[in-house]
N, C-alpha and C. Protein backbone atom coordinates (compact mmCIF):
# COMPACT_ATOMS: atom_id res chain seq x y z
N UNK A 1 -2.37 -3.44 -23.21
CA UNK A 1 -2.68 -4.17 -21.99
C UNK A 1 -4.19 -4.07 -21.76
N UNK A 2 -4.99 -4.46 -21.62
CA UNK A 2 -6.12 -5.36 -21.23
C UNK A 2 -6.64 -4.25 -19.81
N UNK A 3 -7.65 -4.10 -19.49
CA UNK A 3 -8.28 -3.82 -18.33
C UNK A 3 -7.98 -4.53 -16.87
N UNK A 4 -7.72 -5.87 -17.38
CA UNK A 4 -7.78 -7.00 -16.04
C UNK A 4 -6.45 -5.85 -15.61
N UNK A 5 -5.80 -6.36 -16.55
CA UNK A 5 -4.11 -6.38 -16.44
C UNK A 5 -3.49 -4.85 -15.92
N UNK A 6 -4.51 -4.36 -16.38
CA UNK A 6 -3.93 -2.87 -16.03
C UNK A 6 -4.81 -2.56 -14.50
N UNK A 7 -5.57 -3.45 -14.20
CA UNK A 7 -5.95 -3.32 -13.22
C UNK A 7 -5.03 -4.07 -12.33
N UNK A 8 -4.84 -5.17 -12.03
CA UNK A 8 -3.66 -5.93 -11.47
C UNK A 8 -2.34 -5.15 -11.46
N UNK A 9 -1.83 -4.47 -12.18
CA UNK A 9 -0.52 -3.60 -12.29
C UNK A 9 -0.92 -2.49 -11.15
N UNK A 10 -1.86 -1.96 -11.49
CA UNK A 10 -2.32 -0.70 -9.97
C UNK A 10 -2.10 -0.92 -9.17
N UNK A 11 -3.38 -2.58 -8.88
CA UNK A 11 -3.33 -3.17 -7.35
C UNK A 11 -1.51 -2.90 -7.17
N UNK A 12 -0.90 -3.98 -7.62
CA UNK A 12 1.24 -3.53 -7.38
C UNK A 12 1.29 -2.64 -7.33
N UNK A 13 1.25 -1.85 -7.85
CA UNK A 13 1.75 -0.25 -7.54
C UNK A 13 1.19 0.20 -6.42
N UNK A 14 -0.20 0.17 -6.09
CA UNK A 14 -0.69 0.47 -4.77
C UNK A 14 -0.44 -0.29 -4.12
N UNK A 15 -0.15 -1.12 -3.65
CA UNK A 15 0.73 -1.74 -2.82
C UNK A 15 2.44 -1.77 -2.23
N UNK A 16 2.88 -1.63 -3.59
CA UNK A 16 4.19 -1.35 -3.59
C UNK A 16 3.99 0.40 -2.61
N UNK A 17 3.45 1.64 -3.16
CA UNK A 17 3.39 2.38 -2.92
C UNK A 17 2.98 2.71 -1.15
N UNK A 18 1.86 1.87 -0.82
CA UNK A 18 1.39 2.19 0.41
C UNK A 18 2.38 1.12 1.78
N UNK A 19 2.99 0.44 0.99
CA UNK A 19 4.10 -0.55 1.63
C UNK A 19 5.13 0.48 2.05
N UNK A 20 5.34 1.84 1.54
CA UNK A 20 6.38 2.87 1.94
C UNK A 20 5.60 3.45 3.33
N UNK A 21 4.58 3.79 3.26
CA UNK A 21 3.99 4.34 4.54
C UNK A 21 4.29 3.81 5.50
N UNK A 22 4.36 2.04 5.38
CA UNK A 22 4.65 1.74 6.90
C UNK A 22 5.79 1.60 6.97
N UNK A 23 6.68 1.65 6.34
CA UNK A 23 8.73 2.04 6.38
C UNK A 23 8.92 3.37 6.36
N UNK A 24 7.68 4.09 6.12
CA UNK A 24 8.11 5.86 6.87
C UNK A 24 7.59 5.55 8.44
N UNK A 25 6.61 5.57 8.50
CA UNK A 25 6.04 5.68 9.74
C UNK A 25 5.36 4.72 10.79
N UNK A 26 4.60 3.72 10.36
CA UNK A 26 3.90 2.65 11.25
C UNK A 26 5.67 1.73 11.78
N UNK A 27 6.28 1.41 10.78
CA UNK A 27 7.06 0.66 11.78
C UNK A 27 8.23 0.92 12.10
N UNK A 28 8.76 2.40 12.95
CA UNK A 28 9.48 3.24 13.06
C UNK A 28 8.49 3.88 15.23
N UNK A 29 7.35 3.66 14.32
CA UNK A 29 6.64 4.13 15.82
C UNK A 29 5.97 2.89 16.32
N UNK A 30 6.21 1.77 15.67
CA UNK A 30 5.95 0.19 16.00
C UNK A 30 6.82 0.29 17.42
N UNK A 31 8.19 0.27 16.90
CA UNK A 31 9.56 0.29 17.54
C UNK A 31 9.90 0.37 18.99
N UNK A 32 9.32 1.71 18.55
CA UNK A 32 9.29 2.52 19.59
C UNK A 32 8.40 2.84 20.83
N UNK A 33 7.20 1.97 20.41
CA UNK A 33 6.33 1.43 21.56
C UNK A 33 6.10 0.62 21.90
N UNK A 34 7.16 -0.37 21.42
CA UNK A 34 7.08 -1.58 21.94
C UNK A 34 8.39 -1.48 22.87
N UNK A 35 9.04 -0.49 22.83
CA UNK A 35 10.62 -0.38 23.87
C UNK A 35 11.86 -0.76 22.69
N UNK A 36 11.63 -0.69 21.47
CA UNK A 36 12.86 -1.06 20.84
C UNK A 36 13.60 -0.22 20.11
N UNK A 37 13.85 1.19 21.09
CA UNK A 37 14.35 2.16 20.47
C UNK A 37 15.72 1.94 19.59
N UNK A 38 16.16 0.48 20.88
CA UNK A 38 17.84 0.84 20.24
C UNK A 38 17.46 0.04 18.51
N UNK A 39 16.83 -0.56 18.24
CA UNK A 39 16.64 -1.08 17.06
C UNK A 39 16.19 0.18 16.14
N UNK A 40 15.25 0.70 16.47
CA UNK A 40 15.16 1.39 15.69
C UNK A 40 16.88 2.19 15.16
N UNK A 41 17.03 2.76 16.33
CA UNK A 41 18.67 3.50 15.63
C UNK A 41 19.42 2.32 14.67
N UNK A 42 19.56 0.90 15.35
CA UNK A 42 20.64 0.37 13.93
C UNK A 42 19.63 0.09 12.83
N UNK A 43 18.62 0.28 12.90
CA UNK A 43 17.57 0.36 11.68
C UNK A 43 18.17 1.81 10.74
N UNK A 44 18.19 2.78 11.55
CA UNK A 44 17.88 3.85 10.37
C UNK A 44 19.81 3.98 10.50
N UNK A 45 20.75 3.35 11.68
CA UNK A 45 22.19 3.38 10.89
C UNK A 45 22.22 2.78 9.59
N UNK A 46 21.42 1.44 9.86
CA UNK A 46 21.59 0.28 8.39
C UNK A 46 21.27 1.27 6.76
N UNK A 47 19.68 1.94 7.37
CA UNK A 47 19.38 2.59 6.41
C UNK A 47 19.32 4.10 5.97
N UNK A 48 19.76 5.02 6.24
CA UNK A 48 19.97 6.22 6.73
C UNK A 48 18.60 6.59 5.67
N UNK A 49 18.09 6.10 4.84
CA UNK A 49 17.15 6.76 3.90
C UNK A 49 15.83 6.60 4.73
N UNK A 50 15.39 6.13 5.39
CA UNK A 50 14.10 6.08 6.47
C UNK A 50 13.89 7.51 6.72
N UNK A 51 15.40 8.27 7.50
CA UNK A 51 15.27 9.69 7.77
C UNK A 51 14.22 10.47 7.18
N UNK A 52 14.98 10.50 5.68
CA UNK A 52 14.18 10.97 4.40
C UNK A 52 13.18 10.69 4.19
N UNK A 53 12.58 9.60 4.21
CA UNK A 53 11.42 8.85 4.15
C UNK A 53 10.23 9.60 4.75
N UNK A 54 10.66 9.94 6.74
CA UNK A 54 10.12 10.28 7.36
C UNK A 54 9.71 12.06 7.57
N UNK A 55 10.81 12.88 6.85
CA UNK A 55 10.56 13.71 6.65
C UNK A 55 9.89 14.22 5.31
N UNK A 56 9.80 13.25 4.74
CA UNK A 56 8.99 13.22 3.38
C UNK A 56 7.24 12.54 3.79
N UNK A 57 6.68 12.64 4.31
CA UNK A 57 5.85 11.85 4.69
C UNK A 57 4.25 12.55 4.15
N UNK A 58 4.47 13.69 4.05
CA UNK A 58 3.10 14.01 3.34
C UNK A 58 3.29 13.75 1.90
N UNK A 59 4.84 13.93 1.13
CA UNK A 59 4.43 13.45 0.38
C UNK A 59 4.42 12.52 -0.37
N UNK A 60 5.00 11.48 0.30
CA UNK A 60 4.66 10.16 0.41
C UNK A 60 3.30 9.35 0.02
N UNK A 61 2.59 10.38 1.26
CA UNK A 61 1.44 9.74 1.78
C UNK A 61 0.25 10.49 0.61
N UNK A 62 0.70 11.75 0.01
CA UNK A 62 -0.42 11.95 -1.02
C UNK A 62 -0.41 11.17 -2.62
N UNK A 63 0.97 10.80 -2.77
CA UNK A 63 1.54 9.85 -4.05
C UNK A 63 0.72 8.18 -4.10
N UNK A 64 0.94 8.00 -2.42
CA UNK A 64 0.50 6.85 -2.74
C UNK A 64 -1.52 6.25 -2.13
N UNK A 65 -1.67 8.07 -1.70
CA UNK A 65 -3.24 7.87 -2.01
C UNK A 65 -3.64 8.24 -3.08
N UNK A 66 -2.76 9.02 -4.25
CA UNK A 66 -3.25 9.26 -5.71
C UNK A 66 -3.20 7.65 -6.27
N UNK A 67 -2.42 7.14 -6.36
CA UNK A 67 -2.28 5.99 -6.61
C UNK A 67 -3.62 4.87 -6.11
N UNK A 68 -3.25 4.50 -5.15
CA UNK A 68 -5.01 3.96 -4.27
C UNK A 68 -5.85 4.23 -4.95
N UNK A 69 -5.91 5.70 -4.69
CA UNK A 69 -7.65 6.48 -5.98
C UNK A 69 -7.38 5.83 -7.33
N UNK A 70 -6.47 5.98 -7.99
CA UNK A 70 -6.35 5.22 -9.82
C UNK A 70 -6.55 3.98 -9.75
N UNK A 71 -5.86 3.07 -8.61
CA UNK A 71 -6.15 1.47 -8.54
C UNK A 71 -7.46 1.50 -8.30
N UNK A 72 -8.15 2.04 -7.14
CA UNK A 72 -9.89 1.91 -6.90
C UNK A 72 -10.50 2.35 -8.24
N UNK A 73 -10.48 2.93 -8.72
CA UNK A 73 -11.06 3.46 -10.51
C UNK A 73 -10.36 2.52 -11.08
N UNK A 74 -9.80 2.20 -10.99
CA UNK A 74 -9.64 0.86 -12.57
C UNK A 74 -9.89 -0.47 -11.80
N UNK A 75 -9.78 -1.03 -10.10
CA UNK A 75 -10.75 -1.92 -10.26
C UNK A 75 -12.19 -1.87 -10.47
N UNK A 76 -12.90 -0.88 -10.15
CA UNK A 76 -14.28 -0.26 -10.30
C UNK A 76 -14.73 -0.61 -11.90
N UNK A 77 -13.57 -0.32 -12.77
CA UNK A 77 -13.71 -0.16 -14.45
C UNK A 77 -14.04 -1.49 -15.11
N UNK A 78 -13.36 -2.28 -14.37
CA UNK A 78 -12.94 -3.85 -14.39
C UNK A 78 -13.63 -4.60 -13.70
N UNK A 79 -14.31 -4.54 -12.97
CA UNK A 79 -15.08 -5.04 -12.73
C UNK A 79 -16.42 -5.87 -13.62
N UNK A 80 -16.87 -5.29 -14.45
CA UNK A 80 -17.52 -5.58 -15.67
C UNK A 80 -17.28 -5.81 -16.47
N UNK A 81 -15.75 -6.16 -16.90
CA UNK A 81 -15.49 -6.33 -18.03
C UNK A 81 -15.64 -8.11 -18.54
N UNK A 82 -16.12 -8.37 -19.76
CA UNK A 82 -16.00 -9.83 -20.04
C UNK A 82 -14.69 -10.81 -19.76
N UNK A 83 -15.20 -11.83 -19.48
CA UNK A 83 -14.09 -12.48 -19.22
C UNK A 83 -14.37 -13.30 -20.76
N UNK A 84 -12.74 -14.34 -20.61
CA UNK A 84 -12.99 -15.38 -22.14
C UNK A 84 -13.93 -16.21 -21.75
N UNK A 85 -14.64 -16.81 -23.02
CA UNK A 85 -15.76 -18.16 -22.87
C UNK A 85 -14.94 -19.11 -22.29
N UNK A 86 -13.91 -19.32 -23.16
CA UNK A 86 -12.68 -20.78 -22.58
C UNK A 86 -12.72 -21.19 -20.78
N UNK A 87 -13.09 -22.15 -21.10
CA UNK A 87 -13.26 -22.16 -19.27
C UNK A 87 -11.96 -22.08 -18.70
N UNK A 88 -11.08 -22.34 -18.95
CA UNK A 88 -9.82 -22.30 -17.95
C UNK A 88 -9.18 -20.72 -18.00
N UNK A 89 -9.80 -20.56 -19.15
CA UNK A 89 -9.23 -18.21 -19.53
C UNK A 89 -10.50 -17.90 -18.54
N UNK A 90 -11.67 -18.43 -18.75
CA UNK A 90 -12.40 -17.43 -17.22
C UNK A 90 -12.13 -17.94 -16.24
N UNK A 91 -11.72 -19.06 -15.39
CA UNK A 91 -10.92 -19.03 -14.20
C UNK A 91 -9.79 -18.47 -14.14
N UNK A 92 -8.82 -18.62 -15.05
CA UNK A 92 -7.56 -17.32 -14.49
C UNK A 92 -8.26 -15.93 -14.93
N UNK A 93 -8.94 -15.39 -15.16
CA UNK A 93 -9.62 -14.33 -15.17
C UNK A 93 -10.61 -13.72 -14.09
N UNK A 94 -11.18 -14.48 -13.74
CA UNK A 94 -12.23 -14.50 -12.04
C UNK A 94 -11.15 -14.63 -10.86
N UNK A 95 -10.06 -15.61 -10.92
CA UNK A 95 -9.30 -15.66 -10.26
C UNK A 95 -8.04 -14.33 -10.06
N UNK A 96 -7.85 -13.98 -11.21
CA UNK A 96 -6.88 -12.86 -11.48
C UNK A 96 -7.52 -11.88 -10.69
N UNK A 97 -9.01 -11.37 -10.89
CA UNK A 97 -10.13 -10.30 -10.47
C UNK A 97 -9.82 -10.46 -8.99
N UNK A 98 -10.15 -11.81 -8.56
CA UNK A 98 -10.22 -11.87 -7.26
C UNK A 98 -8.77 -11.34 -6.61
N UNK A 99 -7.39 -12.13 -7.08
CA UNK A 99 -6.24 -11.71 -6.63
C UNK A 99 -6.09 -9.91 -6.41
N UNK A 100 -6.31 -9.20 -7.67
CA UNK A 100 -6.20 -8.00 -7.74
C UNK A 100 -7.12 -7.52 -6.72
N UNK A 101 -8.61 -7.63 -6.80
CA UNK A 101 -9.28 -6.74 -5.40
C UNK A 101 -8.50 -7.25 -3.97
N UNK A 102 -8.00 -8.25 -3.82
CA UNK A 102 -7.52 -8.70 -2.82
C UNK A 102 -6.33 -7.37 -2.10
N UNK A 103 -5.20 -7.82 -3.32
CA UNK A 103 -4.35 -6.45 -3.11
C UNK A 103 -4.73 -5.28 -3.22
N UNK A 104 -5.82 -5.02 -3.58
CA UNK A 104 -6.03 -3.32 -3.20
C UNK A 104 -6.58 -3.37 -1.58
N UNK A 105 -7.57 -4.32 -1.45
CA UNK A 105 -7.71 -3.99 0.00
C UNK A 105 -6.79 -4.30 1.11
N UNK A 106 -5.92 -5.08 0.64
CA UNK A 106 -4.32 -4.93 1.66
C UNK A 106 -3.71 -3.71 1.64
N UNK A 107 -3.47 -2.61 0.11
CA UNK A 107 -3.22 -1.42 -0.35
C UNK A 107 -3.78 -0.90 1.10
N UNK A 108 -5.31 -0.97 1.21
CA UNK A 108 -6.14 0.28 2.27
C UNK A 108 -5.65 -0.29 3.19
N UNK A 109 -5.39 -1.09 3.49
CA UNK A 109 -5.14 -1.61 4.72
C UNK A 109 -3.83 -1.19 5.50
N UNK A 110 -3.03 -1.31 4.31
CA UNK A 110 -1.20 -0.92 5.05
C UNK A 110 -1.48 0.43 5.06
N UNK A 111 -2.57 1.51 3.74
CA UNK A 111 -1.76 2.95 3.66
C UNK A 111 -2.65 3.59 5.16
N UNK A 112 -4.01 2.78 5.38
CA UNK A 112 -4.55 3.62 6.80
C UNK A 112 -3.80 3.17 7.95
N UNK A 113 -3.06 1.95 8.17
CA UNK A 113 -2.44 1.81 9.59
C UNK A 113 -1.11 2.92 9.69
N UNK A 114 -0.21 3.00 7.94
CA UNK A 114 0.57 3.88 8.08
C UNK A 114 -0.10 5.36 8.50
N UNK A 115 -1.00 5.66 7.96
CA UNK A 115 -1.73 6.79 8.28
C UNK A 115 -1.94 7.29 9.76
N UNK A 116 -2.12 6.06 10.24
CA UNK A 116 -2.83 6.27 11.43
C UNK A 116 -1.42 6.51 12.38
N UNK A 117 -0.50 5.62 11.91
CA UNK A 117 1.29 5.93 12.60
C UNK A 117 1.68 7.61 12.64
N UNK A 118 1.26 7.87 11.21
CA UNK A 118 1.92 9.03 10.99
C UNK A 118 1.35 10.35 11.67
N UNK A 119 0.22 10.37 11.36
CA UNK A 119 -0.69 11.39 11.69
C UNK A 119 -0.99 11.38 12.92
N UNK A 120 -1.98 10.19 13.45
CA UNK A 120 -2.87 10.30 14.25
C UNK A 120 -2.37 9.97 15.62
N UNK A 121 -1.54 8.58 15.36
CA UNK A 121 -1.19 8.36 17.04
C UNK A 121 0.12 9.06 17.82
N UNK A 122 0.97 10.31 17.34
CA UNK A 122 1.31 11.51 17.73
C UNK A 122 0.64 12.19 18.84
N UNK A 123 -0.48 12.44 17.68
CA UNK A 123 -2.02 13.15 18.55
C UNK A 123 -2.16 12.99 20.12
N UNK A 124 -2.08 11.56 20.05
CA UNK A 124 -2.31 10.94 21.26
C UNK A 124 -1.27 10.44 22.46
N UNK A 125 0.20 10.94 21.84
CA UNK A 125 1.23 10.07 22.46
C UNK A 125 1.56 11.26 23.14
N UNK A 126 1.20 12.49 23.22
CA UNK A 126 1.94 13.55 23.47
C UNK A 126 1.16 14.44 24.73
């Protein structure tokens, strides 16, 4: 596999990965401050694995910032790498680049709001 490609596979994985943070925590305490406790309960009847989820949450949350860190280092890597001469292989190639940084910064984006669910706005609710 190719640099692009193994860069694009991260971005997914960091995404896929930091997409758990906010099904442990951001939208569990979404719920719940918006007044929709009783949802939340047929939420975690529907799913009883949230529980788990939520009591798993550090390490959750360090899996899928190891992850983040490997996707940020291999888009970083990739970044420089040649694209093909063929003009239509360097547009899906510039374009691919672009897609992939795209999803990593959605990655930072979901794993700090989950972050901020989990950790921080506790802090403040209490």
């Amino acid at each position: 596999m190719d640099g692009i490609g193994q860069s694009k596979l991260a971005s997914v994985l960091s995404l896929f990965a930091s997409g758990s943070t906010l099904v442990c925590c951001a939208v569990p305490a979404l719920l719940v401050a918006l007044g929709a406790g009783a949802a939340l309960s047929s939420m975690i009847s529907v799913f009883p694995q949230l529980v788990w989820l939520s009591e798993h949450k550090v390490e959750i949350f360090s899996i899928a910032g190891a992850m983040l860190v490997l996707s940020g280092f291999m888009q970083w890597r990739a970044r420089s790498l040649p694209c093909p001469i063929d003009p239509v292989l360097a547009a899906a190639c510039t374009r691919t680049r672009k897609v992939s940084l795209w999803m990593y910064f959605m990655s930072l984006a979901i794993y700090f709001m989950g972050g901020f669910f989990a950790f921080l706005a506790p802090m403040f609710a209490g």
